[in-house]
PDB file of N, CA and C in Angstrom:
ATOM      1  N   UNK A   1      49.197  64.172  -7.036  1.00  0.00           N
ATOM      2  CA  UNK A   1      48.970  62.793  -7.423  1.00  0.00           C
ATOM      3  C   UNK A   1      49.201  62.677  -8.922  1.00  0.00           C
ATOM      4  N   UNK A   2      49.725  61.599  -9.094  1.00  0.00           N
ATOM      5  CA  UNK A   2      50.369  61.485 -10.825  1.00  0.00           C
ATOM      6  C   UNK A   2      49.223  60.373 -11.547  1.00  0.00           C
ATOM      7  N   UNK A   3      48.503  61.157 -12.446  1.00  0.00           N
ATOM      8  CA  UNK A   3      47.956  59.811 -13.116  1.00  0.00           C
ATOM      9  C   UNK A   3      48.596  59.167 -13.829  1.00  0.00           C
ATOM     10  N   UNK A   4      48.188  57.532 -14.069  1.00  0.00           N
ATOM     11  CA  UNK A   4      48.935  56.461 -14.749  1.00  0.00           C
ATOM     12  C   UNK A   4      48.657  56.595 -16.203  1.00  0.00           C
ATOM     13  N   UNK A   5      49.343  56.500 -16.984  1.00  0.00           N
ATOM     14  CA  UNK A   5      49.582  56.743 -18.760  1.00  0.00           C
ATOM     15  C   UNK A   5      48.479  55.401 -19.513  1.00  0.00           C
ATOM     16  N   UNK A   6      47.805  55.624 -20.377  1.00  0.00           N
ATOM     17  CA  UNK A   6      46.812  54.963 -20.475  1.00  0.00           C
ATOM     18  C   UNK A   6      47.136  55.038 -22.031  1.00  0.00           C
ATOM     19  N   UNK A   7      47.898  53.913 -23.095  1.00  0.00           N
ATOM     20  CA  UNK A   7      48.181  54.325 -24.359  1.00  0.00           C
ATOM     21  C   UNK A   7      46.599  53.980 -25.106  1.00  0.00           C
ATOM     22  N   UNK A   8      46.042  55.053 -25.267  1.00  0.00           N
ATOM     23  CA  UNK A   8      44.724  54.603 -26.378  1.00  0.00           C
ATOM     24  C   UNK A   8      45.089  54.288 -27.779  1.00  0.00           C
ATOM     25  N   UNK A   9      46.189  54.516 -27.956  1.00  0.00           N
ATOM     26  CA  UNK A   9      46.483  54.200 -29.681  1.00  0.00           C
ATOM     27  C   UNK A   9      47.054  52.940 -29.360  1.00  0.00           C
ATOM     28  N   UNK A  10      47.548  52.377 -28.944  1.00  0.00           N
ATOM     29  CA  UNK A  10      48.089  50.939 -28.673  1.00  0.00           C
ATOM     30  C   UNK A  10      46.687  49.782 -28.303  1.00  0.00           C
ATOM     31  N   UNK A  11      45.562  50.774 -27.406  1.00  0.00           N
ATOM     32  CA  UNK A  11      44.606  49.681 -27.354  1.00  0.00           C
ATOM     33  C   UNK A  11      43.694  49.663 -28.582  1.00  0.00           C
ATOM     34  N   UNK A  12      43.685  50.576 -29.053  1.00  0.00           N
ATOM     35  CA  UNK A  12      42.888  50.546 -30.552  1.00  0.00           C
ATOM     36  C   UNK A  12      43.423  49.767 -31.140  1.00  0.00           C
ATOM     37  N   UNK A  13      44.509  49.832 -31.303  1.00  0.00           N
ATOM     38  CA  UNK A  13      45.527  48.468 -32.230  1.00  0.00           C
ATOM     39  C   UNK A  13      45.469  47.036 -31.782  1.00  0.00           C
ATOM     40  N   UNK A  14      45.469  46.840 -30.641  1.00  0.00           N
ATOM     41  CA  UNK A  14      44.953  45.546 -30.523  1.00  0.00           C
ATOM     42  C   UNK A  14      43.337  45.244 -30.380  1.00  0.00           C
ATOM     43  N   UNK A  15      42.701  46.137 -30.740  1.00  0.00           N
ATOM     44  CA  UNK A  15      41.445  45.596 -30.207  1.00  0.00           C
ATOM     45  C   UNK A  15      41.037  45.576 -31.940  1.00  0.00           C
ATOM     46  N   UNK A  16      41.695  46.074 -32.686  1.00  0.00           N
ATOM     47  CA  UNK A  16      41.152  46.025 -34.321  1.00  0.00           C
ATOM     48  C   UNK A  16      41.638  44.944 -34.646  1.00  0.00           C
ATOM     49  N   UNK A  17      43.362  44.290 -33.947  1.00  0.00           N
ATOM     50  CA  UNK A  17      44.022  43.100 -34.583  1.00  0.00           C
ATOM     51  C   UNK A  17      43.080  41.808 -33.671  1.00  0.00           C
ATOM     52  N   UNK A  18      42.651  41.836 -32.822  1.00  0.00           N
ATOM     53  CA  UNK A  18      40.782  41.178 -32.359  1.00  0.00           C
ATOM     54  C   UNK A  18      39.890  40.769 -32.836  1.00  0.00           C
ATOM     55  N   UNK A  19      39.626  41.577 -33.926  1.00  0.00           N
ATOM     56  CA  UNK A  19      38.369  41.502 -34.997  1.00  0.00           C
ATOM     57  C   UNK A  19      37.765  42.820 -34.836  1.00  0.00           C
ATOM     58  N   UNK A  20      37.784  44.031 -34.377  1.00  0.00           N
ATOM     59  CA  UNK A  20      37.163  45.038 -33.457  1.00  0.00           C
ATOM     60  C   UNK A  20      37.401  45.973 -34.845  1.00  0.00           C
ATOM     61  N   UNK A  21      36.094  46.260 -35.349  1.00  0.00           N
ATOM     62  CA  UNK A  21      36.050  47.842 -36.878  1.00  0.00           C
ATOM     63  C   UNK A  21      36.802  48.978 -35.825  1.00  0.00           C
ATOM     64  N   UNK A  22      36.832  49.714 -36.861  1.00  0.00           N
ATOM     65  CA  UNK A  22      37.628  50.967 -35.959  1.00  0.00           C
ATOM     66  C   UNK A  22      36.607  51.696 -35.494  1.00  0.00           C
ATOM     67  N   UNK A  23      35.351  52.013 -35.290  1.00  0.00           N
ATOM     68  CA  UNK A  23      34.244  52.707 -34.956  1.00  0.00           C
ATOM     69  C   UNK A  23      34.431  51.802 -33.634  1.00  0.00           C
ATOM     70  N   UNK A  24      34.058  50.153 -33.497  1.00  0.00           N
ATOM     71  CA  UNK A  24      34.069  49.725 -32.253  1.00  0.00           C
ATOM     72  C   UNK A  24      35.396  49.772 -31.131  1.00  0.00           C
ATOM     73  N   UNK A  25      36.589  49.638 -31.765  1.00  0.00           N
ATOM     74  CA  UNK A  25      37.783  50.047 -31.393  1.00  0.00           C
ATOM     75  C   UNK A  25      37.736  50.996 -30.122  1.00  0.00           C
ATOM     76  N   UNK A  26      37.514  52.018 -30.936  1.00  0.00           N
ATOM     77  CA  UNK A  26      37.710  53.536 -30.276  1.00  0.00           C
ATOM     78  C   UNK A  26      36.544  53.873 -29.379  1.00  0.00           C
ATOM     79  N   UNK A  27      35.259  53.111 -29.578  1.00  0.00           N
ATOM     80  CA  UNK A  27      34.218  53.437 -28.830  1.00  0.00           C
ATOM     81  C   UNK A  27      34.812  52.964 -27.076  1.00  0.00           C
ATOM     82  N   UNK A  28      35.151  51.576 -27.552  1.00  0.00           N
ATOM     83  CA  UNK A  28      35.206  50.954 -26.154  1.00  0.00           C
ATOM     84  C   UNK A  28      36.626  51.432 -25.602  1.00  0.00           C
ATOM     85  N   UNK A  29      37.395  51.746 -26.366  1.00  0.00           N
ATOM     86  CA  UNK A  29      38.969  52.915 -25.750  1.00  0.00           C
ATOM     87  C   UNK A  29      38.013  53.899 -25.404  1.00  0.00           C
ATOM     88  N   UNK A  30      37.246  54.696 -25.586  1.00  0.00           N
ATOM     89  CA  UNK A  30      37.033  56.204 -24.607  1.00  0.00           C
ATOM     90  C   UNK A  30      35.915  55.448 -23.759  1.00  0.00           C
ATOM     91  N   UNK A  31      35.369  54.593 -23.672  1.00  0.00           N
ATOM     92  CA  UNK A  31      34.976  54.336 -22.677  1.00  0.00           C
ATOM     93  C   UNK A  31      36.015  53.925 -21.099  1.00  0.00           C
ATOM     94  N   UNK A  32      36.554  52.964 -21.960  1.00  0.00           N
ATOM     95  CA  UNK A  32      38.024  52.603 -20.680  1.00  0.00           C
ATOM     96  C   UNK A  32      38.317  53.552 -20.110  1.00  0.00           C
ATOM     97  N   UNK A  33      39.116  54.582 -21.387  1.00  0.00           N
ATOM     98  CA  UNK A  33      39.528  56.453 -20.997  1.00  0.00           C
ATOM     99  C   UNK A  33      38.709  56.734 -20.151  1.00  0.00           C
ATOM    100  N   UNK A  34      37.578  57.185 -20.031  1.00  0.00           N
ATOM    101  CA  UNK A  34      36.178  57.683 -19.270  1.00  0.00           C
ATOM    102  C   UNK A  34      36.286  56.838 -18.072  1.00  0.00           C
ATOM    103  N   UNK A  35      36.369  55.595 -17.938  1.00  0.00           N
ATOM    104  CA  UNK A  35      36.619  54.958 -16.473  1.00  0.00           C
ATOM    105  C   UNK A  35      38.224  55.528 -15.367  1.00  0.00           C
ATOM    106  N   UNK A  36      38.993  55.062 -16.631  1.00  0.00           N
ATOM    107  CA  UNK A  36      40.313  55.429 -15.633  1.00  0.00           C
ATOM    108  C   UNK A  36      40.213  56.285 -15.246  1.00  0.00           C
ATOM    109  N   UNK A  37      39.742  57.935 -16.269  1.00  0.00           N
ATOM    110  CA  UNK A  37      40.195  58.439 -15.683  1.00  0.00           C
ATOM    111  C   UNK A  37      39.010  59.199 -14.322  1.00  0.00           C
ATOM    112  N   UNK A  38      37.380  58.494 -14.624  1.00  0.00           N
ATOM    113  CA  UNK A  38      36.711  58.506 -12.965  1.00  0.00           C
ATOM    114  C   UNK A  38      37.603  58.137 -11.828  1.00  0.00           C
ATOM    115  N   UNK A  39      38.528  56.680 -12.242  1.00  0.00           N
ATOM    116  CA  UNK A  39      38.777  56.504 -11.048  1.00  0.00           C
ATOM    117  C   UNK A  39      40.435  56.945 -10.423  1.00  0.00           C
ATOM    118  N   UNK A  40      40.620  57.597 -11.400  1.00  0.00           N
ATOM    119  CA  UNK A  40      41.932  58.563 -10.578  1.00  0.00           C
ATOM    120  C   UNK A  40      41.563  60.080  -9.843  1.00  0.00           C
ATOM    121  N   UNK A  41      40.363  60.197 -10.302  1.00  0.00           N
ATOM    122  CA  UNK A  41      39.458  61.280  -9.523  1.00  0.00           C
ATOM    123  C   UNK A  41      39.376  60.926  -8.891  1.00  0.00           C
ATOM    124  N   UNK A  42      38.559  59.691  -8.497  1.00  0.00           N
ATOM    125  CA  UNK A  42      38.090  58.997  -6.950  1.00  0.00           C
ATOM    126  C   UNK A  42      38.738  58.385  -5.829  1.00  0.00           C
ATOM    127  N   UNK A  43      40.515  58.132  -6.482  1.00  0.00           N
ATOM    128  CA  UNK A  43      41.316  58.034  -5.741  1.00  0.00           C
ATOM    129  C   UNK A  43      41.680  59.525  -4.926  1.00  0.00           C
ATOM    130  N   UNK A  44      41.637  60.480  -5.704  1.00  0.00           N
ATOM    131  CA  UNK A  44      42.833  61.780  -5.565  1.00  0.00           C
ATOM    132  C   UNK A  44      41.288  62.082  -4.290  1.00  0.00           C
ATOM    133  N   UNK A  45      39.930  62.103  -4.847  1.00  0.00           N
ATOM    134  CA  UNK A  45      39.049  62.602  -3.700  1.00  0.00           C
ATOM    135  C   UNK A  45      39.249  62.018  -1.956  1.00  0.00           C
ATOM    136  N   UNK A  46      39.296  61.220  -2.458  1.00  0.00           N
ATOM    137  CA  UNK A  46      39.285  59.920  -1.028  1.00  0.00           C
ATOM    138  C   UNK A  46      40.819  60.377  -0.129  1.00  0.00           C
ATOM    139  N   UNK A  47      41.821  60.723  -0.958  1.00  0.00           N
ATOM    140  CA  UNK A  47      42.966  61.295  -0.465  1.00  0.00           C
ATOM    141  C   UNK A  47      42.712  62.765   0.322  1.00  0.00           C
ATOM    142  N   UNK A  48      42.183  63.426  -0.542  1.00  0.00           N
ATOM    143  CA  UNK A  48      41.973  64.685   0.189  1.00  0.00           C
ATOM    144  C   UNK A  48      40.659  64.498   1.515  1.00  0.00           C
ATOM    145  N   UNK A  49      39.720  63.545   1.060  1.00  0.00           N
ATOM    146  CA  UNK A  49      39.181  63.363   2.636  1.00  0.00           C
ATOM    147  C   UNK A  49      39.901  62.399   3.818  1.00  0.00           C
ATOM    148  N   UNK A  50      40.947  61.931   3.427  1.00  0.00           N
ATOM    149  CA  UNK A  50      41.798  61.108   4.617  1.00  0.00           C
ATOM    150  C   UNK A  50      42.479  62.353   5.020  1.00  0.00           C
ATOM    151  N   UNK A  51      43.024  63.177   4.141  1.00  0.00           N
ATOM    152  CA  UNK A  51      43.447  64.091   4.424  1.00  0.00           C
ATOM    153  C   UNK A  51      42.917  65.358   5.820  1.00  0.00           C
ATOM    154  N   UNK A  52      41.469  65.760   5.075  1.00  0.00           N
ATOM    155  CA  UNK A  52      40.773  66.543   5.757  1.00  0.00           C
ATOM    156  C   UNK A  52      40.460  66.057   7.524  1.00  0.00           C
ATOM    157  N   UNK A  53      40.046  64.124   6.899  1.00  0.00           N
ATOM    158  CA  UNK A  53      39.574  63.824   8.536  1.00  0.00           C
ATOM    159  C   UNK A  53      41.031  63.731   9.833  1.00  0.00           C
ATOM    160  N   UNK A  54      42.281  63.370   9.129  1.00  0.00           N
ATOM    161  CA  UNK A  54      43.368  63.691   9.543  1.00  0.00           C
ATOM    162  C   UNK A  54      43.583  64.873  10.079  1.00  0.00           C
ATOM    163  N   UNK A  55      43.261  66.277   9.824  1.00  0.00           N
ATOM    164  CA  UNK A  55      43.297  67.276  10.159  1.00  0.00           C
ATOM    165  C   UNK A  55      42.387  67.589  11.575  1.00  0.00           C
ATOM    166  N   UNK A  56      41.170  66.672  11.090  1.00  0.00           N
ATOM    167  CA  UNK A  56      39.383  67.265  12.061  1.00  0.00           C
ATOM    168  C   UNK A  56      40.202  66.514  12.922  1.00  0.00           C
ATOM    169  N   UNK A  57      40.543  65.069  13.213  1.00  0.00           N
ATOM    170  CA  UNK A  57      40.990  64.435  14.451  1.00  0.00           C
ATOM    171  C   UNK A  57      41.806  65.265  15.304  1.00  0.00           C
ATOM    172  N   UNK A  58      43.042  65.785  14.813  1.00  0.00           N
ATOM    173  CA  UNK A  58      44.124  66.303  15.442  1.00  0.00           C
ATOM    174  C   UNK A  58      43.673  67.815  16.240  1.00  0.00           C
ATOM    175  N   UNK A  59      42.722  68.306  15.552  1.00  0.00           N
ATOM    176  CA  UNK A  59      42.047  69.461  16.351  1.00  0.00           C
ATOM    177  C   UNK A  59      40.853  69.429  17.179  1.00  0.00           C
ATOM    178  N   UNK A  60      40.189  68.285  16.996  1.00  0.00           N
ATOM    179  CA  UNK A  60      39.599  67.274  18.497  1.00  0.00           C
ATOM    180  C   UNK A  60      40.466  67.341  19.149  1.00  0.00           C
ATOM    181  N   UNK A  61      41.220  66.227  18.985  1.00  0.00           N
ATOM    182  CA  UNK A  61      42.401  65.686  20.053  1.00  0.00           C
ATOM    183  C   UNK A  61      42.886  67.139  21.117  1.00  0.00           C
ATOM    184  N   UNK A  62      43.165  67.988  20.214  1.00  0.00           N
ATOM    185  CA  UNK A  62      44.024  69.411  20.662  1.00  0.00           C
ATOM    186  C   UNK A  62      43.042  70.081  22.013  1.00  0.00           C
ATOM    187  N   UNK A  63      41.578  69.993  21.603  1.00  0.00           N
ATOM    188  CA  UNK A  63      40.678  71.211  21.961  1.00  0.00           C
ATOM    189  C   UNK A  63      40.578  69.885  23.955  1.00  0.00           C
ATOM    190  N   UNK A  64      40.501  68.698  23.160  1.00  0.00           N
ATOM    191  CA  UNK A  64      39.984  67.895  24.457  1.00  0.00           C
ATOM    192  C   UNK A  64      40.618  67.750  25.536  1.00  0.00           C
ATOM    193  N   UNK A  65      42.205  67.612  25.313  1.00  0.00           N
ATOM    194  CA  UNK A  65      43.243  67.842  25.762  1.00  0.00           C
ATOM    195  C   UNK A  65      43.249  69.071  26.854  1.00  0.00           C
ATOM    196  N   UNK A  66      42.636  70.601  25.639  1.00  0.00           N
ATOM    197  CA  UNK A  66      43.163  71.636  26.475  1.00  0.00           C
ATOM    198  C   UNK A  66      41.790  71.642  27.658  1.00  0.00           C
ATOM    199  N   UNK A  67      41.027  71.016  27.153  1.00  0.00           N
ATOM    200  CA  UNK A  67      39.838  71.196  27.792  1.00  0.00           C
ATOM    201  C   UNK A  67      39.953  70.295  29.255  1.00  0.00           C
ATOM    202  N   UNK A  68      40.125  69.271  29.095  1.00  0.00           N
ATOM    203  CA  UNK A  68      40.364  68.492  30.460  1.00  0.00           C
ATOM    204  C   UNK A  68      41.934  69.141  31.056  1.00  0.00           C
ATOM    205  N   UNK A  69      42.587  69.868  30.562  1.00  0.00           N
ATOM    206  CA  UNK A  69      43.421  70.611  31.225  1.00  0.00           C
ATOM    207  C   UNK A  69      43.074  71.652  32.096  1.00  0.00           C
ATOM    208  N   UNK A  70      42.203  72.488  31.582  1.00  0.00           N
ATOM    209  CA  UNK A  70      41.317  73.546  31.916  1.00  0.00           C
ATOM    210  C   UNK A  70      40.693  72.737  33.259  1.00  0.00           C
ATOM    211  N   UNK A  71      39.498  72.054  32.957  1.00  0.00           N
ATOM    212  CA  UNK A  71      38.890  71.303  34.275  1.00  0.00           C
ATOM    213  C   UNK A  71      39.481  70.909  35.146  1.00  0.00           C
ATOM    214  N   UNK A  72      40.842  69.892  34.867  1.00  0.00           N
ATOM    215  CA  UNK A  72      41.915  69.921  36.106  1.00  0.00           C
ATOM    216  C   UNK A  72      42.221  71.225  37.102  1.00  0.00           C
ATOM    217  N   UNK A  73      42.777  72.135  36.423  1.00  0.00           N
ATOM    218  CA  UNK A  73      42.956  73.230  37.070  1.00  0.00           C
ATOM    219  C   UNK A  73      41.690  73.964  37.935  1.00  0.00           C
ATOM    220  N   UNK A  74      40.731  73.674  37.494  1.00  0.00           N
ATOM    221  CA  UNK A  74      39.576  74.596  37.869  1.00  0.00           C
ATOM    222  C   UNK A  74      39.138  73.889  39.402  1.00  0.00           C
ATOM    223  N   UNK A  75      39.299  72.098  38.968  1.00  0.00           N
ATOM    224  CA  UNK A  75      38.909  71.308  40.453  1.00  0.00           C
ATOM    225  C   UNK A  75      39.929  71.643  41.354  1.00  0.00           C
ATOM    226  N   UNK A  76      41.013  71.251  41.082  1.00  0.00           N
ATOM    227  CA  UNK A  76      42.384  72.010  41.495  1.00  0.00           C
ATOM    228  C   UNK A  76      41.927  73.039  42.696  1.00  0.00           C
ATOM    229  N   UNK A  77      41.907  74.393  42.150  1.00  0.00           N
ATOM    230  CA  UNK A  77      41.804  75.344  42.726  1.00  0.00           C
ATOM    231  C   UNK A  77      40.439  74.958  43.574  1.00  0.00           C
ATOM    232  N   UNK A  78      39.259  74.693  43.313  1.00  0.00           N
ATOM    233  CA  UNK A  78      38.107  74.292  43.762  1.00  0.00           C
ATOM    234  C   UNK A  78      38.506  73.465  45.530  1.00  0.00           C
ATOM    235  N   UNK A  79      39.131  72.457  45.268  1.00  0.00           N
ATOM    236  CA  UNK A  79      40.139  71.454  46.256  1.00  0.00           C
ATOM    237  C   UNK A  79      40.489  72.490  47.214  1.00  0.00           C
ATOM    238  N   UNK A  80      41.647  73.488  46.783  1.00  0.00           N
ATOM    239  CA  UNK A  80      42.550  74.047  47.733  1.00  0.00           C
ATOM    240  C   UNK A  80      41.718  74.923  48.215  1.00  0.00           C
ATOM    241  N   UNK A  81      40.495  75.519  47.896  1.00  0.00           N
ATOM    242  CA  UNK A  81      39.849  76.677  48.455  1.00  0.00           C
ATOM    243  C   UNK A  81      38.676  75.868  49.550  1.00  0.00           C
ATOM    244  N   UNK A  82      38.611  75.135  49.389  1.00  0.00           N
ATOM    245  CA  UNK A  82      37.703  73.906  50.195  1.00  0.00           C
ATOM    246  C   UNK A  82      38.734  73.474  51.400  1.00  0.00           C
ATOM    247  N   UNK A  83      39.507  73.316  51.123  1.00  0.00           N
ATOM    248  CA  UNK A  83      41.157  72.653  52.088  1.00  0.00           C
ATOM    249  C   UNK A  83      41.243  74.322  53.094  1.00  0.00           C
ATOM    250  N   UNK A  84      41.421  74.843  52.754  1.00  0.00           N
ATOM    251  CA  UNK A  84      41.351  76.430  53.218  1.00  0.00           C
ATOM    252  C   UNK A  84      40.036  76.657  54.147  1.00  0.00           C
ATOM    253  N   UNK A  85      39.012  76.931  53.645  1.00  0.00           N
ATOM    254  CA  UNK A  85      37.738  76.756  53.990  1.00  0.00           C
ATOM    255  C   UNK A  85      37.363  76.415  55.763  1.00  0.00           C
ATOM    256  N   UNK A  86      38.406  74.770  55.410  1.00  0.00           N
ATOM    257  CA  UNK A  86      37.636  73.884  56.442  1.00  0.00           C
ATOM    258  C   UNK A  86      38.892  73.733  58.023  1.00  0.00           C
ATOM    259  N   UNK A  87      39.803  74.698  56.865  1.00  0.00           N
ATOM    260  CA  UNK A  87      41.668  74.350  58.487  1.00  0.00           C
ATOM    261  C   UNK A  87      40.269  75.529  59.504  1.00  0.00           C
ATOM    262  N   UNK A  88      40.959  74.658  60.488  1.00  0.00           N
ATOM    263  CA  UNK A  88      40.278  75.919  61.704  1.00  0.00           C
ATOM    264  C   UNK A  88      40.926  76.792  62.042  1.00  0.00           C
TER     265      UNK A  88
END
């Protein structure tokens, strides 16, 4: 995941041509900084859990599949040995 370019020397510059001292400037730029870059963490996290639950589904799906495959076969045979059983 690529984070987005965030110019802090460009927002200092307009936030001083604002009225903004350079102490307040830069305070509220690393604060911004400090947000973006929480929330390119919180994007990239949320990715890797779509990710992860993408994975958990597909190996449900797999196990349930083989599993009612399994039970087919088992009634299956269950059927024909009953069918057997009962010919006179």
């Amino acid at each position: 995941m690529s984070a987005i370019a965030f110019d802090t020397h460009e927002m200092v510059k307009e936030l001083k041509a604002a009225g903004f001292s350079d102490d307040q400037a830069e305070a509220v730029t690393r604060v911004v900084r400090r947000s973006h870059a929480a929330d390119v963490a919180d994007i990239a996290t949320k990715a890797e859990l779509k990710a992860e639950l993408a994975e958990t589904k597909a190996e449900i799906i797999k196990w349930m599949f083989g599993t009612i495959g399994f039970q087919t076969l088992i009634i299956l045979g269950a059927v024909i040995a009953l069918a057997r059983l009962l010919q006179p």
